[in-house]
N, C-alpha and C. Protein backbone atom coordinates (compact mmCIF):
# COMPACT_ATOMS: atom_id res chain seq x y z
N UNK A 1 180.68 78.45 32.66
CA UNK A 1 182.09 78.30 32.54
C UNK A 1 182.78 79.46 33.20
N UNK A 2 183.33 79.36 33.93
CA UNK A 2 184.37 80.59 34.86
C UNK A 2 183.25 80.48 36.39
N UNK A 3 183.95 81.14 37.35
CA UNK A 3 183.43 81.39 38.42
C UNK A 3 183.28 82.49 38.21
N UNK A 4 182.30 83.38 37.17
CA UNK A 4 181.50 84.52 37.55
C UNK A 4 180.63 85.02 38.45
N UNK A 5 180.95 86.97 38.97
CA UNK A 5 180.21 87.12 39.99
C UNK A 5 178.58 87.00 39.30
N UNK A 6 177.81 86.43 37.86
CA UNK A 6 176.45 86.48 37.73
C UNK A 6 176.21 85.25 37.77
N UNK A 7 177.06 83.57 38.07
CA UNK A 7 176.55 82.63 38.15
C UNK A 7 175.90 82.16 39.39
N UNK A 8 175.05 81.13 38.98
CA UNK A 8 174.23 81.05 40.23
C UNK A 8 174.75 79.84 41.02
N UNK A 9 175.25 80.07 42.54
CA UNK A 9 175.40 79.06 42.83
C UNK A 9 174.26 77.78 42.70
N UNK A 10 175.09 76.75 43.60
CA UNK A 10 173.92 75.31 43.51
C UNK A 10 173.96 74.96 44.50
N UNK A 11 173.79 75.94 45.60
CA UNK A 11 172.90 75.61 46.99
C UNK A 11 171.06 75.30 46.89
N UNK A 12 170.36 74.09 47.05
CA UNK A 12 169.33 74.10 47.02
C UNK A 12 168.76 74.50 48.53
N UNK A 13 167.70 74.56 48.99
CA UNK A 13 167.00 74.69 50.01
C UNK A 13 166.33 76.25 49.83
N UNK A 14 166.93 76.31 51.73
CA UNK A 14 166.08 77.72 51.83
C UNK A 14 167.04 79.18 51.08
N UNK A 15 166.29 80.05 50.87
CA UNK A 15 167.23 80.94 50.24
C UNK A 15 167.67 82.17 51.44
N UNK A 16 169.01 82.81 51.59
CA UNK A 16 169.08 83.81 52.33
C UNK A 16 169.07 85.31 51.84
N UNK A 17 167.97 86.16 52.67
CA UNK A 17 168.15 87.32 52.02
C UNK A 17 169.06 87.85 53.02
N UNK A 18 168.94 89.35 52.52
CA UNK A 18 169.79 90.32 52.59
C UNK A 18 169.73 90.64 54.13
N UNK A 19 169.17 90.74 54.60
CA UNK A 19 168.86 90.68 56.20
C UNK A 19 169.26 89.75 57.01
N UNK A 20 169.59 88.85 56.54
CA UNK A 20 169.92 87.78 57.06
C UNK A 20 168.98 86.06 57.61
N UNK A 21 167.63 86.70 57.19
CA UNK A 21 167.06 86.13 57.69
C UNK A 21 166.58 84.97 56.24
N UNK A 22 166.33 83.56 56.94
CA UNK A 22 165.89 82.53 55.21
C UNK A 22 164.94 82.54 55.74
N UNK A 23 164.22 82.78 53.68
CA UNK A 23 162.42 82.64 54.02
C UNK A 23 162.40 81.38 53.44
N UNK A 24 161.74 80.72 54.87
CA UNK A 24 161.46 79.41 54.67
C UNK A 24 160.02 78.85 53.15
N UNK A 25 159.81 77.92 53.09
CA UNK A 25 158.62 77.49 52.19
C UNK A 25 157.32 78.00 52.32
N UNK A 26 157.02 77.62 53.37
CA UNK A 26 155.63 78.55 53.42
C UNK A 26 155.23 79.66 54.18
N UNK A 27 156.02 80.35 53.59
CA UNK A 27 155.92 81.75 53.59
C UNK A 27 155.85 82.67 55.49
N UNK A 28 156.88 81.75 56.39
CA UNK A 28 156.69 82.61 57.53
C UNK A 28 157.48 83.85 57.46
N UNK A 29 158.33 83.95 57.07
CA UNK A 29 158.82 85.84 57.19
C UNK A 29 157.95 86.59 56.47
N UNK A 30 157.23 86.09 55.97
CA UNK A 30 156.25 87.25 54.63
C UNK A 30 154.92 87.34 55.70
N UNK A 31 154.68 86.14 56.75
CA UNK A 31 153.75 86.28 57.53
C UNK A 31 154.15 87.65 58.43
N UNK A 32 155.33 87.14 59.36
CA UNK A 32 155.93 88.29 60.20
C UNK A 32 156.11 89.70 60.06
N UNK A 33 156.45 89.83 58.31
CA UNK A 33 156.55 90.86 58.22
C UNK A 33 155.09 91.68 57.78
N UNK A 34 153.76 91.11 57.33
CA UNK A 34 152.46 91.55 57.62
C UNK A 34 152.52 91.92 58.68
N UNK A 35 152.30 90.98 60.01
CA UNK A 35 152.37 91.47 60.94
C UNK A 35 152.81 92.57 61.95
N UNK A 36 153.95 92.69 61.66
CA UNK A 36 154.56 93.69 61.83
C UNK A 36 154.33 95.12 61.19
N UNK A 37 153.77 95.54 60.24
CA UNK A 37 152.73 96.40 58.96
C UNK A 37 151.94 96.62 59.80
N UNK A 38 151.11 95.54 60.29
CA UNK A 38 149.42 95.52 61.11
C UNK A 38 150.28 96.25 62.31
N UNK A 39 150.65 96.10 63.33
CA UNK A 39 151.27 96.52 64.38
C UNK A 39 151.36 97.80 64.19
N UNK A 40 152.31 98.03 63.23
CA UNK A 40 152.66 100.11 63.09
C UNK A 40 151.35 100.41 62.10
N UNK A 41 150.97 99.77 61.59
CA UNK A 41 149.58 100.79 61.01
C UNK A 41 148.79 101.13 62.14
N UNK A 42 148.10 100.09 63.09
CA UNK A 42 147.65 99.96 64.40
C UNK A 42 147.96 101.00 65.46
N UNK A 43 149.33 101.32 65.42
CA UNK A 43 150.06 101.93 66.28
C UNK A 43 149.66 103.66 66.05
N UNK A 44 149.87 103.47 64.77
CA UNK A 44 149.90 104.50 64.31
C UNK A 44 148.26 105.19 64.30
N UNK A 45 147.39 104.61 63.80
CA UNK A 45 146.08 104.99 63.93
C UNK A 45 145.58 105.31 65.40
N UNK A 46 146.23 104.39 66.45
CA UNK A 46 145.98 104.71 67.59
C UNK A 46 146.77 106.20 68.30
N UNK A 47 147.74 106.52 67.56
CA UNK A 47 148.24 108.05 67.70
C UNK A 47 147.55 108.99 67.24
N UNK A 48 146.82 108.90 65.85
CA UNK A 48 145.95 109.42 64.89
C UNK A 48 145.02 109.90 66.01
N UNK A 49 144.41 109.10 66.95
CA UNK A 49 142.91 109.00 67.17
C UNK A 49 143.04 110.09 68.60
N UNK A 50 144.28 109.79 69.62
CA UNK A 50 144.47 110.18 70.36
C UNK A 50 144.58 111.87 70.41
N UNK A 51 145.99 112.28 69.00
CA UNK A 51 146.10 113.50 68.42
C UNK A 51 144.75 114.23 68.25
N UNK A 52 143.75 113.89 67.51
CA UNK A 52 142.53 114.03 66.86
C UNK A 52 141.40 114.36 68.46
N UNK A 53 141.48 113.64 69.57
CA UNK A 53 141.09 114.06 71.22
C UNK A 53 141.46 114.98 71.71
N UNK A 54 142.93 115.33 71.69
CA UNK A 54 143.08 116.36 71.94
C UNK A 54 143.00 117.35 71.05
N UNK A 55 143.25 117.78 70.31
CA UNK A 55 142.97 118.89 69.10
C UNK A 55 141.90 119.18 69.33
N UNK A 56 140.62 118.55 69.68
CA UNK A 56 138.98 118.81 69.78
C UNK A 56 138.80 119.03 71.28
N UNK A 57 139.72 119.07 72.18
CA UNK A 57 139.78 119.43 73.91
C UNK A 57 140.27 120.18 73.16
N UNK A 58 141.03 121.11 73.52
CA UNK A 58 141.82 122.60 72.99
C UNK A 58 140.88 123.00 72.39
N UNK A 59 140.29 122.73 71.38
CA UNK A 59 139.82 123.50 70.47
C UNK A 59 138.01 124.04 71.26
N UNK A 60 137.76 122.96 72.12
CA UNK A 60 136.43 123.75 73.50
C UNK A 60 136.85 123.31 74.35
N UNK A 61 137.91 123.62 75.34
CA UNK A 61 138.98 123.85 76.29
C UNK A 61 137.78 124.64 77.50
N UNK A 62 137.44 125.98 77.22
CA UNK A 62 136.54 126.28 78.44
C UNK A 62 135.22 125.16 78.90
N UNK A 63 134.27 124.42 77.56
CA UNK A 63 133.35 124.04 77.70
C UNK A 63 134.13 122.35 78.52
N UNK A 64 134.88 121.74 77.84
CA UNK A 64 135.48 120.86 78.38
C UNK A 64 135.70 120.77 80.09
N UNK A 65 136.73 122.29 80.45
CA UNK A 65 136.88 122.10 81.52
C UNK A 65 135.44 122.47 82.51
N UNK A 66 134.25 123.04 82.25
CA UNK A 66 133.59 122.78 82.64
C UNK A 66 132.64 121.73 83.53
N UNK A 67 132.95 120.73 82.22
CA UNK A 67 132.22 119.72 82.84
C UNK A 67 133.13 118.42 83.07
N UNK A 68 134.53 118.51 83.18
CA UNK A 68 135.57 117.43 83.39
C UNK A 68 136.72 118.08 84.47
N UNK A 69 136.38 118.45 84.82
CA UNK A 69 137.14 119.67 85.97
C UNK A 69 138.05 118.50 86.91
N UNK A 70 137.36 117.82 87.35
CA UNK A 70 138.05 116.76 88.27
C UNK A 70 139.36 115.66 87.87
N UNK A 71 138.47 115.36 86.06
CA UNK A 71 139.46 114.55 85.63
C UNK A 71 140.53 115.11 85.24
N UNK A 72 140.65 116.75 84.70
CA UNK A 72 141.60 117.25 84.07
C UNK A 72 142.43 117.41 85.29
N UNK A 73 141.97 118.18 86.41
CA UNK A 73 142.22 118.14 87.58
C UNK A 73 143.70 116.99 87.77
């Protein structure tokens, strides 16, 4: 009774969040947004790994350039 801001409208279907985006029924934005998780975890581990190459060049920098002279080159 009243048009309160806690009643619920009676739109059925898809629902819209806050983003703007409706999550449809079976579950594709919840897919996308995994995906997108996998991507920057991915991303990120692949910075991890790179950081972690160099830190261990620097860290035997003479023995390195030794025997990679051309590539560092």
């Amino acid at each position: 009774m009243g048009g309160g801001p806690h009643d619920e409208g009676g739109g059925g279907g898809a629902e819209e969040e806050e983003d703007g985006e409706e999550d449809d029924s079976d579950g594709a934005k919840r897919r996308r947004k995994q995906q997108e998780q996998q991507q920057h975890r991915s991303w990120a581990e692949l910075q991890r790994r790179r950081e972690a190459k160099w830190l261990d060049m620097l860290d035997h920098w003479d023995a390195f350039m030794m025997r990679n002279y051309k590539k560092v080159r």
